[in-house]
C-alpha atoms as a PDB file:
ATOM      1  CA  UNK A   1     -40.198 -10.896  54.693  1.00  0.00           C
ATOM      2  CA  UNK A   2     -41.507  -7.694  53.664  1.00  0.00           C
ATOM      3  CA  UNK A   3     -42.007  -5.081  56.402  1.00  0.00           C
ATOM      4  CA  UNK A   4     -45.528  -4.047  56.618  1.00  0.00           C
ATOM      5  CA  UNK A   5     -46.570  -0.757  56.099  1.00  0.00           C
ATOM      6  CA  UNK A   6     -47.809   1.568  58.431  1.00  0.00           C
ATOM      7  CA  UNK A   7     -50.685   4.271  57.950  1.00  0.00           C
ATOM      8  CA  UNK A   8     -49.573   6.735  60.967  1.00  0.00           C
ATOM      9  CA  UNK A   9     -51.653   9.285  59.857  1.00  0.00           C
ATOM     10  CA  UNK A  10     -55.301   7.765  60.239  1.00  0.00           C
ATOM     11  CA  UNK A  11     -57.368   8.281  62.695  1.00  0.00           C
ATOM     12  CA  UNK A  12     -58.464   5.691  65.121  1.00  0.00           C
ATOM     13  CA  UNK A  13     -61.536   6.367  65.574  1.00  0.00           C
ATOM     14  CA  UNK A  14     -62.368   5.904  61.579  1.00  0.00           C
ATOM     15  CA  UNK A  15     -60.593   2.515  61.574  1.00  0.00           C
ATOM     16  CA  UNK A  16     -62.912  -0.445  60.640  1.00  0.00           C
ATOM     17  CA  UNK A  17     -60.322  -3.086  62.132  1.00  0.00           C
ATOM     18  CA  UNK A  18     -57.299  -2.574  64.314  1.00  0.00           C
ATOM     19  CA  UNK A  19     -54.673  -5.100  64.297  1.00  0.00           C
ATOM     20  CA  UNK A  20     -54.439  -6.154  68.246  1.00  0.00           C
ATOM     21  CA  UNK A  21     -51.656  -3.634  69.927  1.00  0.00           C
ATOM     22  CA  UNK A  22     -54.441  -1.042  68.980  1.00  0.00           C
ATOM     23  CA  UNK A  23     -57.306  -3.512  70.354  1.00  0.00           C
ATOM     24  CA  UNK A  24     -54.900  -3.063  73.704  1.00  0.00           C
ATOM     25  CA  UNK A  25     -54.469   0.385  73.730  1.00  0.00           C
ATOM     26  CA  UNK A  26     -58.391   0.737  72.902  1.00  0.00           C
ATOM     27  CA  UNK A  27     -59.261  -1.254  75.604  1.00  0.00           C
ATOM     28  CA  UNK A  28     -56.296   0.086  77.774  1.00  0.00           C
ATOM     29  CA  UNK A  29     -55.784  -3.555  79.176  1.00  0.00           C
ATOM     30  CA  UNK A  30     -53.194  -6.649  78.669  1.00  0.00           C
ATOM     31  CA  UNK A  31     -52.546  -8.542  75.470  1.00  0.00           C
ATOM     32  CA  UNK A  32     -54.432 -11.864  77.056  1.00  0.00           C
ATOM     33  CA  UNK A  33     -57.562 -10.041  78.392  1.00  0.00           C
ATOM     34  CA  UNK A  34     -57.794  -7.445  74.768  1.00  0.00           C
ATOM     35  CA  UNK A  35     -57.671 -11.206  72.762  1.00  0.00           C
ATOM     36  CA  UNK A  36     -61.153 -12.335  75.216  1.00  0.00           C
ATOM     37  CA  UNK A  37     -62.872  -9.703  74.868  1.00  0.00           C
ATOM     38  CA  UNK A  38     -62.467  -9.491  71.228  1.00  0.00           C
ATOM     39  CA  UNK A  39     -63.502 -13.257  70.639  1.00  0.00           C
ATOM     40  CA  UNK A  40     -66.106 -12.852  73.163  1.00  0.00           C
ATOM     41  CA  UNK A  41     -67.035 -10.437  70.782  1.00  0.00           C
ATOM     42  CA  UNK A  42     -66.725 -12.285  67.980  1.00  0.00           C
ATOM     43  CA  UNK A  43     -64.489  -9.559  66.105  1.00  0.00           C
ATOM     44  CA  UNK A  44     -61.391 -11.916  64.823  1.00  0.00           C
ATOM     45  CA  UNK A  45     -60.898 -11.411  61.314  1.00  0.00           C
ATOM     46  CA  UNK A  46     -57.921 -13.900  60.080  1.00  0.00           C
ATOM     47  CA  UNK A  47     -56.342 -13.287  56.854  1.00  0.00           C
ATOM     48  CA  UNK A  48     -53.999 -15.457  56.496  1.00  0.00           C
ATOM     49  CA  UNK A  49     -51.274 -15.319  59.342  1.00  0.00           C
ATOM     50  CA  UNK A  50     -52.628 -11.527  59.939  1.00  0.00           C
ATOM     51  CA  UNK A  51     -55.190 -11.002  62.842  1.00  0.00           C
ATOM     52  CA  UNK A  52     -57.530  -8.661  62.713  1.00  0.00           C
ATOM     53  CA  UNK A  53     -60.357  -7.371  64.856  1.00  0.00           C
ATOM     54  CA  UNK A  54     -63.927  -5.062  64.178  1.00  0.00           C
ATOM     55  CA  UNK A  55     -64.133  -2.234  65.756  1.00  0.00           C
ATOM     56  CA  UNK A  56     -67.581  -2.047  65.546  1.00  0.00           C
ATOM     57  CA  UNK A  57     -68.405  -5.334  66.998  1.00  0.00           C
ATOM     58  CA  UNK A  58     -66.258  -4.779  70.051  1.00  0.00           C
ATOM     59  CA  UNK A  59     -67.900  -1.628  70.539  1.00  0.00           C
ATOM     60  CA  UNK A  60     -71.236  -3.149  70.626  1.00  0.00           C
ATOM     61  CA  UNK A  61     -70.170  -5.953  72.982  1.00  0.00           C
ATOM     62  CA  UNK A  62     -68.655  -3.564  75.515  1.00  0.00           C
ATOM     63  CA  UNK A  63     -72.033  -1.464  75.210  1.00  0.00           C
ATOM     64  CA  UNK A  64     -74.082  -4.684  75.897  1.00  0.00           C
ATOM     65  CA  UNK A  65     -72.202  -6.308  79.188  1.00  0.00           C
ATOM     66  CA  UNK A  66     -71.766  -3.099  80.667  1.00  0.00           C
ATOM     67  CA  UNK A  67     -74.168  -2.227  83.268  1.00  0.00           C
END
């Protein structure tokens, strides 16, 4: 299997999806609880075995339970 290749040099905060180590590190939480909150969100994007997530609709969902 081919390696995948990575874009270091993007910014984050541009990013329309973010594969989910970057969902954890944008959430700053576990693997388990960034995986909720994103399909509480309803942000998975599956292409085939590749997981994806949008940014924009896990921004919105953290706006919207926060209090």
């Amino acid at each position: 299997m081919r390696a995948t290749k990575q874009f270091n040099n993007v910014d984050t905060q541009s990013k329309i999806t973010i594969n989910t180590d970057e969902l954890q590190a944008m959430l700053s939480c576990g693997r388990y609880s960034a995986i909720q909150i994103g399909e509480a969100a309803e942000a998975r994007i599956q292409i085939g075995k590749r997981i994806f997530w949008n940014v924009e609709k896990i921004k919105s969902y953290i706006n919207s339970i926060s209090v």
